[in-house]
Protein backbone atom coordinates (compact mmCIF):
# COMPACT_ATOMS: atom_id res chain seq x y z
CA UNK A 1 0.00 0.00 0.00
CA UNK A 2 1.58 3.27 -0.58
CA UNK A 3 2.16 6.30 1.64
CA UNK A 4 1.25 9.21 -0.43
CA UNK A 5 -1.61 9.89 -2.10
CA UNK A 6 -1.67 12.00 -4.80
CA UNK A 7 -5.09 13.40 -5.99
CA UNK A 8 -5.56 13.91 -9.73
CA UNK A 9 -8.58 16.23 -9.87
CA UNK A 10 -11.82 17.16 -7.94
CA UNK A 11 -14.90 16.11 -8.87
CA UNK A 12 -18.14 17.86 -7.97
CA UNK A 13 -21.26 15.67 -6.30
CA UNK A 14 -24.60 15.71 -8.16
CA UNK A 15 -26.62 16.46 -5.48
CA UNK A 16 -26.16 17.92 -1.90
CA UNK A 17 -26.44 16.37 1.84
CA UNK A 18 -29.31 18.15 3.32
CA UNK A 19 -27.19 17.56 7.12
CA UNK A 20 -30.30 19.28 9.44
CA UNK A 21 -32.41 16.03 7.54
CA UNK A 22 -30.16 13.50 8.94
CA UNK A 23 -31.39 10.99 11.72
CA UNK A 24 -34.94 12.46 11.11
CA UNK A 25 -37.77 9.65 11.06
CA UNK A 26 -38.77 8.61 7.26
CA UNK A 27 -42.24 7.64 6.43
CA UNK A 28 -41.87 4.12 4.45
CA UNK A 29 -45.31 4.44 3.34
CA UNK A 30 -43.89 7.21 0.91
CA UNK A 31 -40.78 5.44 -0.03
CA UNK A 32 -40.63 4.15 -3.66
CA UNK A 33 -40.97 0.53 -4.58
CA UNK A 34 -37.24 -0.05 -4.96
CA UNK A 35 -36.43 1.27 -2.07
CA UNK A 36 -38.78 -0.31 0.15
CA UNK A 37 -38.26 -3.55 -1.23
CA UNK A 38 -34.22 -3.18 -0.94
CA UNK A 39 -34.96 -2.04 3.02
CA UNK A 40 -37.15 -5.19 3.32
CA UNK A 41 -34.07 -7.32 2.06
CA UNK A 42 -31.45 -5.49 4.07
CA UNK A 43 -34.40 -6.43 7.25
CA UNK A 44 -34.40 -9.97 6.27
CA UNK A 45 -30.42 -10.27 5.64
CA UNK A 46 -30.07 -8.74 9.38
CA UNK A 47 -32.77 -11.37 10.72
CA UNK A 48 -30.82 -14.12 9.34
CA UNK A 49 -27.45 -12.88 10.78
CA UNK A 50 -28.79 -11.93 13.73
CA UNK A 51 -30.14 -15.90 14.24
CA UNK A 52 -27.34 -17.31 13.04
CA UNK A 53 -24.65 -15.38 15.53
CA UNK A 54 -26.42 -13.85 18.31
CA UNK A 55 -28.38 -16.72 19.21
CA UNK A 56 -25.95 -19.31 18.90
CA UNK A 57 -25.88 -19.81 22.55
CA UNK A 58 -29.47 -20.30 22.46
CA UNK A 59 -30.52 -23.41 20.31
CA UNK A 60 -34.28 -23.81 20.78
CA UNK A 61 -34.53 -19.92 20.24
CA UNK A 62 -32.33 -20.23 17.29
CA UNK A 63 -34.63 -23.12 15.73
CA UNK A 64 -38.02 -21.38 16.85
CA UNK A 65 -36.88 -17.83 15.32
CA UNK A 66 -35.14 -19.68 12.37
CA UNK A 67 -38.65 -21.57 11.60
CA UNK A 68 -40.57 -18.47 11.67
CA UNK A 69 -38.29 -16.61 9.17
CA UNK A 70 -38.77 -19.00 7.26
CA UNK A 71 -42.62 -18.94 7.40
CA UNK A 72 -42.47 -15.04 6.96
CA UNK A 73 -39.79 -15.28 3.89
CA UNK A 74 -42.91 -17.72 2.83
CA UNK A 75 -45.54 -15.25 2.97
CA UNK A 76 -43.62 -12.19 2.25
CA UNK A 77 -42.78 -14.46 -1.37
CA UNK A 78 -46.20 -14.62 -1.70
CA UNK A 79 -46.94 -10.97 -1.15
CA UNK A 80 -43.92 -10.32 -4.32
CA UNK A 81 -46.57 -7.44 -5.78
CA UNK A 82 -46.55 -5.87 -2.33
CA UNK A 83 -43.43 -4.42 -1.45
CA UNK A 84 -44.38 -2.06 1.33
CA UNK A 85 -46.82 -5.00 2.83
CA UNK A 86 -43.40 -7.44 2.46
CA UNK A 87 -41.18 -4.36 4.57
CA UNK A 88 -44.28 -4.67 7.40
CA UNK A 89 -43.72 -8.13 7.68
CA UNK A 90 -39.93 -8.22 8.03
CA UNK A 91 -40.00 -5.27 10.32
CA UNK A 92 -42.75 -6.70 12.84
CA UNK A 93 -41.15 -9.68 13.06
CA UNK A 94 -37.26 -7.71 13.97
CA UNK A 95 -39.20 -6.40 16.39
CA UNK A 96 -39.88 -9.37 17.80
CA UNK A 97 -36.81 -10.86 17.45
CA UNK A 98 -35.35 -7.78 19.43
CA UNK A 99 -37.51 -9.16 22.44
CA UNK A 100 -36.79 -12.33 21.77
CA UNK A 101 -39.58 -13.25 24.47
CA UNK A 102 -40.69 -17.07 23.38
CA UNK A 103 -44.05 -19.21 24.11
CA UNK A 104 -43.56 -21.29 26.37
CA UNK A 105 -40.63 -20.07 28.65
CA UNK A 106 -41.39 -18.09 31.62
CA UNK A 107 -41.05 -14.44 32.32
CA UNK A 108 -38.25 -15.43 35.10
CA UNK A 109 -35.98 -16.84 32.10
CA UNK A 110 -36.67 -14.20 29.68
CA UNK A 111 -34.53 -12.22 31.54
CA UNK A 112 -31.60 -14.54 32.08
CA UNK A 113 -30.25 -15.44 28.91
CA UNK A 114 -27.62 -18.66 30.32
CA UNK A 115 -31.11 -19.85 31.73
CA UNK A 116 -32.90 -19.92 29.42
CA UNK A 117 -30.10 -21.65 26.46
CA UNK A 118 -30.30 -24.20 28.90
CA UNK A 119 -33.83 -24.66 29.33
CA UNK A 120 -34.53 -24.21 25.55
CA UNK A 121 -31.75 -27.38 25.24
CA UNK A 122 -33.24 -29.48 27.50
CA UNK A 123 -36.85 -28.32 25.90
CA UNK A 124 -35.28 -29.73 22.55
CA UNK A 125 -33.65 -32.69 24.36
CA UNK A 126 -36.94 -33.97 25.60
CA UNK A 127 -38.80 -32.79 22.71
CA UNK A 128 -42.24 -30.92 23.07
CA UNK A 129 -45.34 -33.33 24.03
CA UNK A 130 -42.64 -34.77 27.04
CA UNK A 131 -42.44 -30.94 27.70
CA UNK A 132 -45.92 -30.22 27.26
CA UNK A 133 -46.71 -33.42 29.82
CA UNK A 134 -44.67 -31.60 32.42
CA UNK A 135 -46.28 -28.31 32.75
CA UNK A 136 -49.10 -27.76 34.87
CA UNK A 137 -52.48 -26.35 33.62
């Protein structure tokens, strides 16, 4: 790699950074179809990552979550005509992937991670009618 840099000439920008706009909340309803299906990709892209590596510790939540993005890539394949319906889907369900709060595991857990990898193991060890048999009505 070399040291010096040497520029050759100065090209001017075709349009201009409006800086007071930045960080200011954009209404996707008004976005154009390219855009709002490229933001819907970038969603699902960041769903898949975020399954993959920040819930590796967590194997049932990775296979729950993993199953229903799956089920929403599904139905937002189905919905190909409806780009800003497809960006709805894809956000709700980061949104819920943010909580990661799952059926069937206790409010106690939800808020100790190491917990609740384990108990989602064992829940997958056992499988879920043994698990289901367990719990009290």
């Amino acid at each position: 790699m070399e040291k010096q840099v040497i520029g050759r000439e100065i090209r001017e920008s075709r349009g201009a950074y409006i800086v007071h706009e930045f960080g200011k909340h954009e209404d996707f309803e008004t976005w154009p179809e390219d855009k709002t299906r490229n933001e819907a990709d970038l969603i699902r892209t960041r769903l898949r990552k975020t399954i993959e590596q920040d819930l590796a510790s967590d194997p049932y939540a990775q296979k729950v979550f993993g199953e229903l993005l799956r089920q929403a890539i599904a139905e937002a394949e189905a919905m190909f005509d409806h780009p800003l319906k497809q960006y709805a889907l894809f956000k709700t369900f980061e949104e819920r992937l943010e909580d990661a709060h799952l059926q069937g595991i206790s409010d106690r857990l939800h808020a100790h991670p190491h917990a609740r990898a384990y108990y989602g193991a064992i829940r997958l060890e056992l499988g879920e009618e043994a698990m289901a048999a367990r719990q009290p009505d």
